[in-house]
PDB file of N, CA and C in Angstrom:
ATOM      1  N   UNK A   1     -11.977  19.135 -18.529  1.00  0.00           N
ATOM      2  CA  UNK A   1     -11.411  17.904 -18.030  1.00  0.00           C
ATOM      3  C   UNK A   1     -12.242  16.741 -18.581  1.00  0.00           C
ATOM      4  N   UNK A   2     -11.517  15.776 -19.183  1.00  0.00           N
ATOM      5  CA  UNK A   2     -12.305  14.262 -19.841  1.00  0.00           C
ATOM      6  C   UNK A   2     -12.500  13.381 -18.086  1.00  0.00           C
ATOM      7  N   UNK A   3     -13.387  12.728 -18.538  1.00  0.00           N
ATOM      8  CA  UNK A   3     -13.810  11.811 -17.509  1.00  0.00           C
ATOM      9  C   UNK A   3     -13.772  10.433 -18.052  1.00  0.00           C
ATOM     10  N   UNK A   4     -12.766   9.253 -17.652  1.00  0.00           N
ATOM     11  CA  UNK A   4     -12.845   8.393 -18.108  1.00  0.00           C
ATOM     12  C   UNK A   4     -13.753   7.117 -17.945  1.00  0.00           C
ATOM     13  N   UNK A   5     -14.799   6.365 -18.014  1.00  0.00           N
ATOM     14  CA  UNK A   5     -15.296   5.724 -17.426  1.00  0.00           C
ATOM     15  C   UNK A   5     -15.093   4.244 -17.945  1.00  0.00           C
ATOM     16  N   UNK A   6     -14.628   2.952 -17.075  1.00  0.00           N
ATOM     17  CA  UNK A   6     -14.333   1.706 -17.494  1.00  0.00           C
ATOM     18  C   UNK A   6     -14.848   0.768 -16.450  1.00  0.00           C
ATOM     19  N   UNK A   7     -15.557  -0.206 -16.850  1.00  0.00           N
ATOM     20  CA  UNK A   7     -16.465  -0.969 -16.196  1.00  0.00           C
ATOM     21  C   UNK A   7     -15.812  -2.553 -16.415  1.00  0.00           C
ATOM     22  N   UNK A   8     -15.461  -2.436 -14.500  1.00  0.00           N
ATOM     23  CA  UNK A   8     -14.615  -4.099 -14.606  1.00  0.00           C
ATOM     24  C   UNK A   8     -15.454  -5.076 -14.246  1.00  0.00           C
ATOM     25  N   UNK A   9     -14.803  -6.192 -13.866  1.00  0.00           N
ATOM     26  CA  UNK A   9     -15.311  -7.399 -13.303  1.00  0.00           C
ATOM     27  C   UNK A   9     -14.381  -7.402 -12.046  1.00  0.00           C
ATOM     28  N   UNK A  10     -15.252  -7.083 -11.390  1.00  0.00           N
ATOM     29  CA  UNK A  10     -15.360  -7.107  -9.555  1.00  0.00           C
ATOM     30  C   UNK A  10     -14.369  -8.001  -8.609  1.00  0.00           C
ATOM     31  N   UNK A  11     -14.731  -9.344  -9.306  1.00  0.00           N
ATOM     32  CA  UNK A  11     -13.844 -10.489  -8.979  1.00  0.00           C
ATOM     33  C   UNK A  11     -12.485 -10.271  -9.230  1.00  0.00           C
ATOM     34  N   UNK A  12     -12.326  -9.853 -10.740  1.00  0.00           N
ATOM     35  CA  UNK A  12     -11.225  -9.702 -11.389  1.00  0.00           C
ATOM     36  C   UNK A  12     -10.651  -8.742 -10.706  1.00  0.00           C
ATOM     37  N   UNK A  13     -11.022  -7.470 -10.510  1.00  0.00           N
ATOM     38  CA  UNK A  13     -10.734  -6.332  -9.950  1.00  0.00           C
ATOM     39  C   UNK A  13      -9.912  -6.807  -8.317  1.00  0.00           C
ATOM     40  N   UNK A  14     -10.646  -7.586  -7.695  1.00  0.00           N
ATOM     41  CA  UNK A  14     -10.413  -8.225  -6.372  1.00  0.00           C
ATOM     42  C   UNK A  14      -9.294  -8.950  -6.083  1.00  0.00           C
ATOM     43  N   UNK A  15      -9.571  -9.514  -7.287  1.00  0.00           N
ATOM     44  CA  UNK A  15      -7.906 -10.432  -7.442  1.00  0.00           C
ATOM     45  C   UNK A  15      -6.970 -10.145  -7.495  1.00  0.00           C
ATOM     46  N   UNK A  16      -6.809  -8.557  -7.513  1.00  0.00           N
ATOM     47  CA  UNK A  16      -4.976  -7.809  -7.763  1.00  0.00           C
ATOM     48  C   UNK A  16      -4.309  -7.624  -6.201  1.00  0.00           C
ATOM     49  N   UNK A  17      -5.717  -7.545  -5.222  1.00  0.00           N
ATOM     50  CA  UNK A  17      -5.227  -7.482  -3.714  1.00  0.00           C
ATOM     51  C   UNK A  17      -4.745  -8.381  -2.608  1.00  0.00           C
ATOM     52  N   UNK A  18      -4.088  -8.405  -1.887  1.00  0.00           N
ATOM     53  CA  UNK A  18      -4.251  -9.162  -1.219  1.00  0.00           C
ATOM     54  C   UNK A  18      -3.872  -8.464  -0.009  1.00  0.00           C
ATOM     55  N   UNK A  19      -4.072  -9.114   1.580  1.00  0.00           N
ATOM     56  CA  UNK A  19      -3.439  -8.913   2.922  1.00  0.00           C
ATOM     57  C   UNK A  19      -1.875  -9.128   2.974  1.00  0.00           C
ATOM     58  N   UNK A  20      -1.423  -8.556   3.574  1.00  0.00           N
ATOM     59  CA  UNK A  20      -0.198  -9.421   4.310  1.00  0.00           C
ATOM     60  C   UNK A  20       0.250  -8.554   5.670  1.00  0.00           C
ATOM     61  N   UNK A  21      -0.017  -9.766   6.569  1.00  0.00           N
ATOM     62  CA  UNK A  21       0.296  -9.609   7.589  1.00  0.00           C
ATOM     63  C   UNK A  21       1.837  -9.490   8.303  1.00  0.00           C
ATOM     64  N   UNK A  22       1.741  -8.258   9.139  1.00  0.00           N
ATOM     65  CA  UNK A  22       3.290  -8.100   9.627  1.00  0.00           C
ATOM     66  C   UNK A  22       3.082  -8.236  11.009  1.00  0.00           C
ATOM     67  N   UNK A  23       4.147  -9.726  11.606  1.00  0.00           N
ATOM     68  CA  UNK A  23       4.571  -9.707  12.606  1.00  0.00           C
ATOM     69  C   UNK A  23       4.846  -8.398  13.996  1.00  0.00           C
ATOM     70  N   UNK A  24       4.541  -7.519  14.440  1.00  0.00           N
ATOM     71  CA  UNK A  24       4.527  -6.616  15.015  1.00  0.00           C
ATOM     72  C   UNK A  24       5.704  -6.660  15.994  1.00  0.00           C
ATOM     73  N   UNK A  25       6.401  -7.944  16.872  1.00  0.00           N
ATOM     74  CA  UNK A  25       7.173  -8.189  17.618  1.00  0.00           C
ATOM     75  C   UNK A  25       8.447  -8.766  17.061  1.00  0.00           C
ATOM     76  N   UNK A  26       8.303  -8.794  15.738  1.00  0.00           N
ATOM     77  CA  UNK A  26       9.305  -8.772  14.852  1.00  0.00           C
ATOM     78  C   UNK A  26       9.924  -7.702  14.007  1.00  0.00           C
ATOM     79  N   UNK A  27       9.107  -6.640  13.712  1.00  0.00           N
ATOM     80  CA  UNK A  27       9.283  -5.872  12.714  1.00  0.00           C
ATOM     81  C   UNK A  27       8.783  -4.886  13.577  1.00  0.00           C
ATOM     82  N   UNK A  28       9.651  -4.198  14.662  1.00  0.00           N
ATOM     83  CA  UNK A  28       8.597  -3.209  15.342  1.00  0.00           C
ATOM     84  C   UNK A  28       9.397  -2.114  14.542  1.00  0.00           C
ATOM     85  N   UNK A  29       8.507  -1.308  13.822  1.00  0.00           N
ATOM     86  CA  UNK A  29       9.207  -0.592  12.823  1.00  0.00           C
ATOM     87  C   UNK A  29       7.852   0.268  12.186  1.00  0.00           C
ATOM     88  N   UNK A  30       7.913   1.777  11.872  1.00  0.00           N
ATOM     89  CA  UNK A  30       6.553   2.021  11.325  1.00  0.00           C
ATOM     90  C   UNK A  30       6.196   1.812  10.240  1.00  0.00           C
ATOM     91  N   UNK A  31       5.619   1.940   9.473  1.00  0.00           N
ATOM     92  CA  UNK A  31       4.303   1.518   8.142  1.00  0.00           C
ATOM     93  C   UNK A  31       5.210   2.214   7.579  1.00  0.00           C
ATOM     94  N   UNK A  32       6.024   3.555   7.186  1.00  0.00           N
ATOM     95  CA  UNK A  32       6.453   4.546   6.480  1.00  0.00           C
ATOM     96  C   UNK A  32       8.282   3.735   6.556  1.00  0.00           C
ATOM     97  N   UNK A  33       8.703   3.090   7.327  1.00  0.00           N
ATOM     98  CA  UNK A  33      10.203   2.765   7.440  1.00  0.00           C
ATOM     99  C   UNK A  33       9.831   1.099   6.869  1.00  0.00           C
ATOM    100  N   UNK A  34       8.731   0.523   6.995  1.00  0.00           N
ATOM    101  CA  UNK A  34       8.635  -0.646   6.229  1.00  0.00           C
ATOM    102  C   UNK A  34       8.432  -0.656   4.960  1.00  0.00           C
ATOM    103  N   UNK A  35       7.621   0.483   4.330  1.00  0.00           N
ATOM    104  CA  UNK A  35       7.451   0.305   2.813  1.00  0.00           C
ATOM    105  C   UNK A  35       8.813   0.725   2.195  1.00  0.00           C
ATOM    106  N   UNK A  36       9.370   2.025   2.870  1.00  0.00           N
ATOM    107  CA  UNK A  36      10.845   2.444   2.120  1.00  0.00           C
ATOM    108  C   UNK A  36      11.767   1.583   2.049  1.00  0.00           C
ATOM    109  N   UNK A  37      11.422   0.266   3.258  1.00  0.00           N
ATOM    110  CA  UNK A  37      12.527  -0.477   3.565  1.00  0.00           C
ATOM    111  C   UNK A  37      13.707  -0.063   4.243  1.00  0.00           C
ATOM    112  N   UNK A  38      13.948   1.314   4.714  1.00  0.00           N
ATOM    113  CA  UNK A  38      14.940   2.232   5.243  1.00  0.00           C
ATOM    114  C   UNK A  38      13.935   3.158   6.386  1.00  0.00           C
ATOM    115  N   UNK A  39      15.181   3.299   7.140  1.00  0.00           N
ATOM    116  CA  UNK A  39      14.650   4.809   8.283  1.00  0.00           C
ATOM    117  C   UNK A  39      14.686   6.189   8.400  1.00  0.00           C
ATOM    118  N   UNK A  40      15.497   5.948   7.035  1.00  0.00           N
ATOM    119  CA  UNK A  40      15.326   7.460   6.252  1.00  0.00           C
ATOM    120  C   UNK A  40      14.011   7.534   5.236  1.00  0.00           C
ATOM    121  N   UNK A  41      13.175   7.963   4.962  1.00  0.00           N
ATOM    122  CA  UNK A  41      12.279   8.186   4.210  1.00  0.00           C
ATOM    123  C   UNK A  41      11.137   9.335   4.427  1.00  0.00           C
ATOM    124  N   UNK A  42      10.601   9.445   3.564  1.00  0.00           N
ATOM    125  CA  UNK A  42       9.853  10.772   3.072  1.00  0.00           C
ATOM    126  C   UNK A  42       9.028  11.118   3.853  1.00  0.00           C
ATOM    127  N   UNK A  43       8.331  11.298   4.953  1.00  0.00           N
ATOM    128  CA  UNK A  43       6.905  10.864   5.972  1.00  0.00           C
ATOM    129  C   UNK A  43       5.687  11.330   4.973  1.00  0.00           C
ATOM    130  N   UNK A  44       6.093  12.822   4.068  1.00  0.00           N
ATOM    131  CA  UNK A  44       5.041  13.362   3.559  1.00  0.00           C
ATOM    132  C   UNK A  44       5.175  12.109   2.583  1.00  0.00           C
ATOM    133  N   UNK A  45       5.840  11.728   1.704  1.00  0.00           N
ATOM    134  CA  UNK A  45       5.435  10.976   0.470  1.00  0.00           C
ATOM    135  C   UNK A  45       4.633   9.307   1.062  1.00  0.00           C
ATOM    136  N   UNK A  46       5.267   9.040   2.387  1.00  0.00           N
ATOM    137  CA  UNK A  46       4.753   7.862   2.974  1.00  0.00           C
ATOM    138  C   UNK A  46       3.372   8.023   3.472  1.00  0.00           C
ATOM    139  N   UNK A  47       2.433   9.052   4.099  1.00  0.00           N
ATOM    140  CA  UNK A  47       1.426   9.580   4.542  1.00  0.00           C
ATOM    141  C   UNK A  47       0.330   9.407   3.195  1.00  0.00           C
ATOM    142  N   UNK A  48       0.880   9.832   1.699  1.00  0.00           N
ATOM    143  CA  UNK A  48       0.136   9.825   0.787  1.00  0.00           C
ATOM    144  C   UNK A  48      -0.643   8.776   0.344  1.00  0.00           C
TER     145      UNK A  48
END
């Protein structure tokens, strides 16, 4: 197995993230039916 190794800038690295906050009394809905956007979805692929 190769091992790749790449050395960023931290800041830069930092900058791809961000928060976003979900209303809870708006969107009472779980983490796994909010990312699919639907209430059908995968639990195992959502858990990952």
């Amino acid at each position: 197995m190769t091992t790749l190794t790449k050395k960023y800038d931290y800041d830069e690295y930092m900058s791809l993230f961000s928060v976003v906050f979900q209303d809870f009394k708006l969107f009472s809905i779980s983490l796994g039916q909010n990312v699919a956007a639907s209430t059908d979805f995968d639990r195992a692929r959502a858990d990952e």
